[in-house]
N, C-alpha and C. Protein backbone atom coordinates (compact mmCIF):
# COMPACT_ATOMS: atom_id res chain seq x y z
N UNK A 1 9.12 -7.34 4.37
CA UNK A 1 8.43 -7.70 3.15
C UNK A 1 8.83 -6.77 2.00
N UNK A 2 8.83 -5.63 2.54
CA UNK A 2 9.49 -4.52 1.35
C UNK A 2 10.96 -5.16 0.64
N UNK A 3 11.80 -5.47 1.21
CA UNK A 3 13.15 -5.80 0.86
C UNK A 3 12.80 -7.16 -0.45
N UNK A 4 12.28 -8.19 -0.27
CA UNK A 4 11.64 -9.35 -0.93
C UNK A 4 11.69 -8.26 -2.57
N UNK A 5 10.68 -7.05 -2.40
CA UNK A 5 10.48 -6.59 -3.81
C UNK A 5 11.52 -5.82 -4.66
N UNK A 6 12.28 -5.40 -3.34
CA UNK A 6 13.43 -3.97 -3.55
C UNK A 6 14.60 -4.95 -4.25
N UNK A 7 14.59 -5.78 -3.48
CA UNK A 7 15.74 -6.65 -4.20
C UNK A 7 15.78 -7.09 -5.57
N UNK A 8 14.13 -7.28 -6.06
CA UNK A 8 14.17 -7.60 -7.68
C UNK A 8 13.36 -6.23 -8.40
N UNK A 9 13.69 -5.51 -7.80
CA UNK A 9 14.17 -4.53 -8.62
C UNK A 9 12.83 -3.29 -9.16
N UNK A 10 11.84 -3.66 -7.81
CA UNK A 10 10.60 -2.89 -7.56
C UNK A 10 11.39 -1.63 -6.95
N UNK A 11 10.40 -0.10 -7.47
CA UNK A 11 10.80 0.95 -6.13
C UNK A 11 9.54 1.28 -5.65
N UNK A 12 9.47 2.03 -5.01
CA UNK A 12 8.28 2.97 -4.42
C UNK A 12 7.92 3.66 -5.12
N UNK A 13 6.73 3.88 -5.87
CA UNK A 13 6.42 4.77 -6.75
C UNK A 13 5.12 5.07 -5.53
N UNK A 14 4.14 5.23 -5.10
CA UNK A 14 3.57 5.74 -4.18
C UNK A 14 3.03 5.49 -2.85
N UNK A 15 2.83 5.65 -1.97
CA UNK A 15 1.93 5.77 -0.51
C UNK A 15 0.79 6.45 -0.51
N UNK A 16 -0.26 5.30 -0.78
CA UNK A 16 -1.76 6.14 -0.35
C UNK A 16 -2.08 5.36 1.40
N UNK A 17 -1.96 7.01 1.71
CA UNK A 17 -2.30 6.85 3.25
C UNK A 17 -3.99 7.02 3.47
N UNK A 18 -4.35 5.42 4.58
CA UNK A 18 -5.75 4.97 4.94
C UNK A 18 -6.19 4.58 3.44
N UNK A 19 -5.61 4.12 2.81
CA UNK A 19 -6.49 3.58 1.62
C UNK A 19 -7.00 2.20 1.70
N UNK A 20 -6.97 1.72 2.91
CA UNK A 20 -7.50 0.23 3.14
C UNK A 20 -7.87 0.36 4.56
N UNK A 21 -8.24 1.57 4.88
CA UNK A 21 -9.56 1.63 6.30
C UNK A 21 -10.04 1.46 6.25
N UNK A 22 -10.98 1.74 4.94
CA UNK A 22 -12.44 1.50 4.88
C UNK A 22 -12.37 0.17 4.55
N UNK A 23 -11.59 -0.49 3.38
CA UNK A 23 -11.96 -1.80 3.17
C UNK A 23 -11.70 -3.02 3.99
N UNK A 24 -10.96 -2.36 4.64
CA UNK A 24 -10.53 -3.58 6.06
C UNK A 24 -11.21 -2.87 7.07
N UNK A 25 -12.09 -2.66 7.42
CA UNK A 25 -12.65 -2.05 8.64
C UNK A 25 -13.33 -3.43 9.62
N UNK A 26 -13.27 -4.66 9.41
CA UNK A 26 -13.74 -5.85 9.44
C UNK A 26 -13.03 -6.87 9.34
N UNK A 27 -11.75 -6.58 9.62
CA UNK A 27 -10.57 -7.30 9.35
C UNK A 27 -9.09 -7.20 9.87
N UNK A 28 -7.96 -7.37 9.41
CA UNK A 28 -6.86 -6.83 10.17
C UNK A 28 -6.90 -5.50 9.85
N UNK A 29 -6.65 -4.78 11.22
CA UNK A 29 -6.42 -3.34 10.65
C UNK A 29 -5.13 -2.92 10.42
N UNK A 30 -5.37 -3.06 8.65
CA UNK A 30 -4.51 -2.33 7.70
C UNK A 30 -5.12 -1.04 7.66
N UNK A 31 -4.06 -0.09 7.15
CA UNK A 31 -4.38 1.31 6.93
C UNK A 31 -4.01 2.06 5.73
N UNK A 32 -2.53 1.78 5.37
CA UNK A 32 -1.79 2.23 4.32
C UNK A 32 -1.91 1.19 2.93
N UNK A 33 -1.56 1.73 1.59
CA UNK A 33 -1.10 1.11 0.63
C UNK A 33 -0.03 1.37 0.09
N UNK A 34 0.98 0.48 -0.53
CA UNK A 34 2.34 0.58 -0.72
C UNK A 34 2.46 0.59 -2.13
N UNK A 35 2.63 1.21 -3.26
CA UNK A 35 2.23 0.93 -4.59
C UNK A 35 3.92 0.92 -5.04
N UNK A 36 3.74 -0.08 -5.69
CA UNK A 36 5.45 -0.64 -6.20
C UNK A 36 5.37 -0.52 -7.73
N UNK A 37 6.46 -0.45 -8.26
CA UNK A 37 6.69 -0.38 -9.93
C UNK A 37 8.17 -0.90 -10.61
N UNK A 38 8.24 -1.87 -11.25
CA UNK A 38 9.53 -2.24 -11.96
C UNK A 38 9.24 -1.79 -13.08
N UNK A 39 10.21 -1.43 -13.81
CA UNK A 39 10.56 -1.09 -15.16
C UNK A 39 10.92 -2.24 -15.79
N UNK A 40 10.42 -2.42 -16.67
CA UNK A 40 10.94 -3.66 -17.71
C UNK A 40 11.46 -3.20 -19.17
């Protein structure tokens, strides 16, 4: 799924680790958030 964004021209600007434990605690357990950024 990463590649889909990398390709148009998103990078990684941060990793908040367990930032969707708590809100998915009732759901699939997700854990991480992937925060993306293009420059325009």
């Amino acid at each position: 799924m990463l590649r889909f964004y990398q390709r148009r021209g998103f990078v990684l600007a941060a990793l908040h680790r367990d930032a969707l434990a708590e809100a998915r605690r009732h759901v699939i357990p997700l854990r991480d958030e992937l925060e993306l950024e293009r420059l325009l």
